[in-house]
C-alpha atoms as a PDB file:
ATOM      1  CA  UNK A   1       0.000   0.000   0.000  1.00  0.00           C
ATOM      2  CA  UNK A   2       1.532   3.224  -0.823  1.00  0.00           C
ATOM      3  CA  UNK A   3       0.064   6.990   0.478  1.00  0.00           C
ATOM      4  CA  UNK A   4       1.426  10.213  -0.369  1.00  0.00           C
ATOM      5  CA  UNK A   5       0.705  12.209   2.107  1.00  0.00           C
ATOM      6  CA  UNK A   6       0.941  16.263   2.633  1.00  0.00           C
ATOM      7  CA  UNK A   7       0.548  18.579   4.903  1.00  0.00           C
ATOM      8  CA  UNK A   8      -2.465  20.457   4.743  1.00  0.00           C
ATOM      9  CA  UNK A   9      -4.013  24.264   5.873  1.00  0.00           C
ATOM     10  CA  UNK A  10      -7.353  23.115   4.051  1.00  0.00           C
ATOM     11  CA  UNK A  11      -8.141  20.595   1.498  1.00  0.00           C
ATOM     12  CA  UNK A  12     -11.648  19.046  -0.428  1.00  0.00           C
ATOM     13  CA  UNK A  13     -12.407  16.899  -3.175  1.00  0.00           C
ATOM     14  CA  UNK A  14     -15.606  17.042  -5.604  1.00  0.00           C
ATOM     15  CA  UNK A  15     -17.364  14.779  -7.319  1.00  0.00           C
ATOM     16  CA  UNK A  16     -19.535  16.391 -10.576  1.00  0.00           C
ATOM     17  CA  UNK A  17     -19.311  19.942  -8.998  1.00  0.00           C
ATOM     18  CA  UNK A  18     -20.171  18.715  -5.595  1.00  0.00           C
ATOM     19  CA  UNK A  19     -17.705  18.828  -2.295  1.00  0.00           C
ATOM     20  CA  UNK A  20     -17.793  15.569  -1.189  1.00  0.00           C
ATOM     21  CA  UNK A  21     -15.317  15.809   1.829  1.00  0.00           C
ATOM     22  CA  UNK A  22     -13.441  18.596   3.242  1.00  0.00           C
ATOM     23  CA  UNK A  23     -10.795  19.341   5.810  1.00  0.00           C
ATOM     24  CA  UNK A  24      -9.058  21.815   7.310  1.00  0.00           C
ATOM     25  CA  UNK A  25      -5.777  22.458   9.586  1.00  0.00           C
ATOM     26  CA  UNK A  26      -4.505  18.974   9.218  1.00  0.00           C
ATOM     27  CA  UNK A  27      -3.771  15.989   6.460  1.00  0.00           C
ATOM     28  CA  UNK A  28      -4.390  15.002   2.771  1.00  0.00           C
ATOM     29  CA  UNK A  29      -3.511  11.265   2.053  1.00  0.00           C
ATOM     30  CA  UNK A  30      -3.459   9.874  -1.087  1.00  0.00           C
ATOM     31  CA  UNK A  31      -3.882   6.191  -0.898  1.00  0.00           C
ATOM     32  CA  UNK A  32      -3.183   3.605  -3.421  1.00  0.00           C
ATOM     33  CA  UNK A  33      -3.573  -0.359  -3.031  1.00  0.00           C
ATOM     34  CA  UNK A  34      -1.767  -2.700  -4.687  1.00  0.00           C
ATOM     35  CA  UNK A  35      -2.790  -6.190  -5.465  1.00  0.00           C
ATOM     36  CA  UNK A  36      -1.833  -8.561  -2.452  1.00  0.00           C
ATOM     37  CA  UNK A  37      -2.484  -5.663   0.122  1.00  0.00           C
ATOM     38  CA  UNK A  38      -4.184  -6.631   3.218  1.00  0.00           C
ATOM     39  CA  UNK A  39      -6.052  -5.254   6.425  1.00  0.00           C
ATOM     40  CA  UNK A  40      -2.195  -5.074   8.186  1.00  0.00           C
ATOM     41  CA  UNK A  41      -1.194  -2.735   5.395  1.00  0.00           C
ATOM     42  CA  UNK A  42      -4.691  -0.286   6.058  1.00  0.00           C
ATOM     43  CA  UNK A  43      -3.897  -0.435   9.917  1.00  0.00           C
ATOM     44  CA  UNK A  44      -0.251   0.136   9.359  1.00  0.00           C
ATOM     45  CA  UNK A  45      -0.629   3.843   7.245  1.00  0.00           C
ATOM     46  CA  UNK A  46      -3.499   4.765   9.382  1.00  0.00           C
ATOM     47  CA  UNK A  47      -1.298   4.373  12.278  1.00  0.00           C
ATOM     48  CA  UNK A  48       1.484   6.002  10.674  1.00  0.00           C
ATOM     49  CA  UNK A  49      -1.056   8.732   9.368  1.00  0.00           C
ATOM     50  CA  UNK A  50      -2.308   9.749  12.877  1.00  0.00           C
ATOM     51  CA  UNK A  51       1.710   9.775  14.205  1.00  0.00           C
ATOM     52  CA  UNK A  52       3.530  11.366  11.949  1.00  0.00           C
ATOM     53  CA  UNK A  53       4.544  14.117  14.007  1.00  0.00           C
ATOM     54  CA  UNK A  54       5.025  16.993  11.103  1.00  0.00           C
ATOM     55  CA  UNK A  55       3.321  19.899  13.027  1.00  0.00           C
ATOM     56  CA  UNK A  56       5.305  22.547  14.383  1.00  0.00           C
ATOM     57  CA  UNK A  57       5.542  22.925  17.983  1.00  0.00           C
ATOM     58  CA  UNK A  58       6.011  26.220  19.923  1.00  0.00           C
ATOM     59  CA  UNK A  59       9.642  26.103  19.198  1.00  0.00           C
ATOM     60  CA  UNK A  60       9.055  25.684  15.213  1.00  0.00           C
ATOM     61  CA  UNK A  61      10.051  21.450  14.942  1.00  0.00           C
ATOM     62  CA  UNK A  62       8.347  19.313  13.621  1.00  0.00           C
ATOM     63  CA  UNK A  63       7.080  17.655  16.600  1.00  0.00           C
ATOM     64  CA  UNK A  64       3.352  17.489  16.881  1.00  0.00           C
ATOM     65  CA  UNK A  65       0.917  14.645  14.818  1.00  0.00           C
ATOM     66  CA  UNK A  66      -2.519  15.602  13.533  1.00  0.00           C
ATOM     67  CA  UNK A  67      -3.860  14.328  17.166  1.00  0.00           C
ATOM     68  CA  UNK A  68      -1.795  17.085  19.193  1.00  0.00           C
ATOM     69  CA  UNK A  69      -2.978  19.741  16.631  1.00  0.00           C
ATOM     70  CA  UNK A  70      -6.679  18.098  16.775  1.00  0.00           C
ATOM     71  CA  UNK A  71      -6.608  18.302  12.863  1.00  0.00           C
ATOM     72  CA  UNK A  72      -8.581  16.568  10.105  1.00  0.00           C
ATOM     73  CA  UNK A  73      -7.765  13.782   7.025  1.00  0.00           C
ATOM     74  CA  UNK A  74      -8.692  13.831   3.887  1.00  0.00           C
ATOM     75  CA  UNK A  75      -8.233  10.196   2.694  1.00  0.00           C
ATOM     76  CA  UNK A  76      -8.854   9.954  -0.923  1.00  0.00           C
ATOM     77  CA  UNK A  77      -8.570   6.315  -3.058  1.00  0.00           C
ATOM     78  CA  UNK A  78      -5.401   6.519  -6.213  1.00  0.00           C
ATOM     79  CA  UNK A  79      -5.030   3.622  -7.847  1.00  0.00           C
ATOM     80  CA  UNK A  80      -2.415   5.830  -9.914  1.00  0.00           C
ATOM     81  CA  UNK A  81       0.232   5.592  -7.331  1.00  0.00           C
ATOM     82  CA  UNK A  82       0.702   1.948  -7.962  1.00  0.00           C
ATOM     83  CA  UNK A  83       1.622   3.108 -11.642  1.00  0.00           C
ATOM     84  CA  UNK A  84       4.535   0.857 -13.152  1.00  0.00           C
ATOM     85  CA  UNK A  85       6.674   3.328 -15.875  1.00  0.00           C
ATOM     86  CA  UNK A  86       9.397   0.796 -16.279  1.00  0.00           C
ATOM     87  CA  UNK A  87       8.338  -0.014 -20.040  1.00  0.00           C
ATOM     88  CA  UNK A  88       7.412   2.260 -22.341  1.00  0.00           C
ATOM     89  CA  UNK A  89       5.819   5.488 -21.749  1.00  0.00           C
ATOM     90  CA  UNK A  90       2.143   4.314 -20.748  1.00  0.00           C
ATOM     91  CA  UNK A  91       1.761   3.877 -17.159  1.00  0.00           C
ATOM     92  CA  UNK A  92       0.980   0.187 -16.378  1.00  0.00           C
ATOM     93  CA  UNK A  93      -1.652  -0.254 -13.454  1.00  0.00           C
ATOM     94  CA  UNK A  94      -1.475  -4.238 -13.062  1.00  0.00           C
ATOM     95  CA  UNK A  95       0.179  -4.223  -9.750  1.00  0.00           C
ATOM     96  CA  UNK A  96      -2.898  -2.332  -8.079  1.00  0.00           C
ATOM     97  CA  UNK A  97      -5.607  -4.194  -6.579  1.00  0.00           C
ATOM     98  CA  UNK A  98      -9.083  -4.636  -8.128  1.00  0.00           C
ATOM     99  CA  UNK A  99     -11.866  -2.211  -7.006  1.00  0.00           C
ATOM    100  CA  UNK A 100     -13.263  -4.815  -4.743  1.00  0.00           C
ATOM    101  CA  UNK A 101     -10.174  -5.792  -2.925  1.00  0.00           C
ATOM    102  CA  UNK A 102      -8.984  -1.723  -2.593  1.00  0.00           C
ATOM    103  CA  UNK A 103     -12.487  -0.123  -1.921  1.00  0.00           C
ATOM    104  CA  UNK A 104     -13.116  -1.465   1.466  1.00  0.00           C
ATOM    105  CA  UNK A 105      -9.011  -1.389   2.735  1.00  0.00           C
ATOM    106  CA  UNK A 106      -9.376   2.558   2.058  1.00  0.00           C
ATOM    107  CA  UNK A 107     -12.331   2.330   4.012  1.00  0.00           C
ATOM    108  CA  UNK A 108     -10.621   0.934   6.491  1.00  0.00           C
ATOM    109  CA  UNK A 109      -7.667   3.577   6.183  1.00  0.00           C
ATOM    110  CA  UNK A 110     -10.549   6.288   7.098  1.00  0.00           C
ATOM    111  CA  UNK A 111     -12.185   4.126   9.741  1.00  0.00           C
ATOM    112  CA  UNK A 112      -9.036   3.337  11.782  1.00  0.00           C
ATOM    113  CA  UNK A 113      -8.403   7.109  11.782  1.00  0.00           C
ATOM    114  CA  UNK A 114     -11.132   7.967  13.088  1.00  0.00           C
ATOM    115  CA  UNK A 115     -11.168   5.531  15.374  1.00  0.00           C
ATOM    116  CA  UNK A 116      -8.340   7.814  17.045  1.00  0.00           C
ATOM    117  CA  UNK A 117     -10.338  10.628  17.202  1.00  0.00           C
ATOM    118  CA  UNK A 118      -9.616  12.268  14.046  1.00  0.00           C
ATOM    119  CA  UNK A 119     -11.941  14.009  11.817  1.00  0.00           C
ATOM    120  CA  UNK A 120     -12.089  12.450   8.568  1.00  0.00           C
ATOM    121  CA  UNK A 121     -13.268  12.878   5.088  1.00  0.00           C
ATOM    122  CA  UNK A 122     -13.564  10.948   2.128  1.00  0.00           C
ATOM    123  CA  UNK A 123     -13.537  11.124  -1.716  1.00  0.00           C
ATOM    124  CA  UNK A 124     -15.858   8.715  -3.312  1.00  0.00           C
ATOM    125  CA  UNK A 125     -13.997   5.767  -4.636  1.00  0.00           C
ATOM    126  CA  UNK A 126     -14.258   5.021  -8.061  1.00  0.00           C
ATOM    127  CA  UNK A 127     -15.540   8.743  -9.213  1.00  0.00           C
ATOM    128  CA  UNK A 128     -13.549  10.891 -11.019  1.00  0.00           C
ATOM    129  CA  UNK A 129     -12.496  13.285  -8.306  1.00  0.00           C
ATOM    130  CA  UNK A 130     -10.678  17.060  -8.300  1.00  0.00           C
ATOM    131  CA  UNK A 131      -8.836  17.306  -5.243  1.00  0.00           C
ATOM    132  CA  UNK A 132      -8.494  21.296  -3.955  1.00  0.00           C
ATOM    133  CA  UNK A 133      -6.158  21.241  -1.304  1.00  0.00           C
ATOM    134  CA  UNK A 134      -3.066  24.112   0.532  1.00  0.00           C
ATOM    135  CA  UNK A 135       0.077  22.199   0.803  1.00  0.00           C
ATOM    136  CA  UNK A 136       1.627  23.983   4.323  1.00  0.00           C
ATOM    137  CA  UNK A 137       5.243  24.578   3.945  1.00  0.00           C
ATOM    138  CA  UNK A 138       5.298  22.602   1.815  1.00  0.00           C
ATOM    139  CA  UNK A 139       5.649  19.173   3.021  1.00  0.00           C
ATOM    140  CA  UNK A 140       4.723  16.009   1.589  1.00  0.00           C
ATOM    141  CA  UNK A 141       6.080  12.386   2.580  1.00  0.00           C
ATOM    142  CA  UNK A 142       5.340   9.250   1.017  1.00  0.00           C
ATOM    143  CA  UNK A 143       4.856   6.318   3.062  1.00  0.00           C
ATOM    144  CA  UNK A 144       4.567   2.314   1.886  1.00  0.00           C
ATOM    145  CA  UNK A 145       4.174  -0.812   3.270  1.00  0.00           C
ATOM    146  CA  UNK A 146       4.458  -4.497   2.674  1.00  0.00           C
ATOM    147  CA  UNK A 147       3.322  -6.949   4.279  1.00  0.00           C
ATOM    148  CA  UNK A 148       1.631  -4.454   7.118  1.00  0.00           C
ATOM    149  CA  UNK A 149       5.385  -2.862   8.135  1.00  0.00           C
ATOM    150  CA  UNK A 150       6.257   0.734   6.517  1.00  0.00           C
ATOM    151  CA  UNK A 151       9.125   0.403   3.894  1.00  0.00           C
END
């Protein structure tokens, strides 16, 4: 499973002209789920998710998660980021998981979050979505796992 994640003032995603989830001070997370991906891997990035300590404290450090700040996610589905470009120059998506296997592991991304307390919002998988979102500082970090342990 592989998320690219960033750090966000505000972010939303639309469906057809319609918000369909929006955040503010907090997270947008980009999730993509390959084929063999499991519950361990969903658990594993929304743990990883609600820790990553890339707030700024009083001092300016990174130090504080999404929990300290009481922020908000934005998780939204990408079977993109499973794109292989090592032939030719059409991305290849056979390494990400079918829309049955990925739907409900992204749902469980969003779940587990919010099962931390976390305000959460969600894209609608499957749609074609336009994502509206402030990177802060900017800062974006791409985490992956295999086999439910980051990489």
């Amino acid at each position: 499973m592989r998320a690219v994640v960033q750090r966000v003032s505000r972010a939303s995603v639309s469906v057809g002209g319609e918000v369909v989830g929006e955040v503010g001070w907090g997270l947008a997370a980009l999730v993509g789920v390959g084929d063999g991906d499991a519950g361990a891997d969903a658990d594993t990035i929304a743990d990883k998710l609600v820790g990553l300590r890339i707030f700024a404290d009083e001092e300016g450090k990174m130090n504080r998660s999404v929990v300290d700040i009481e922020g908000e996610v934005l998780v939204i589905s990408q079977f993109t980021l499973l794109a292989d470009l090592r032939k030719g120059r059409r991305p290849s998506f056979i390494r990400a998981a079918d829309p049955e296997m990925a739907d409900p592991l992204v749902r469980q991304v969003a779940e587990r979050i919010a099962g931390h307390g976390v305000g959460v919002a969600s894209g609608e998988f499957g749609a074609h979505m336009e994502i509206d979102l402030v990177n802060d500082g900017p800062v974006t970090i791409v985490i992956e796992t295999v086999d439910g342990r980051v990489q």
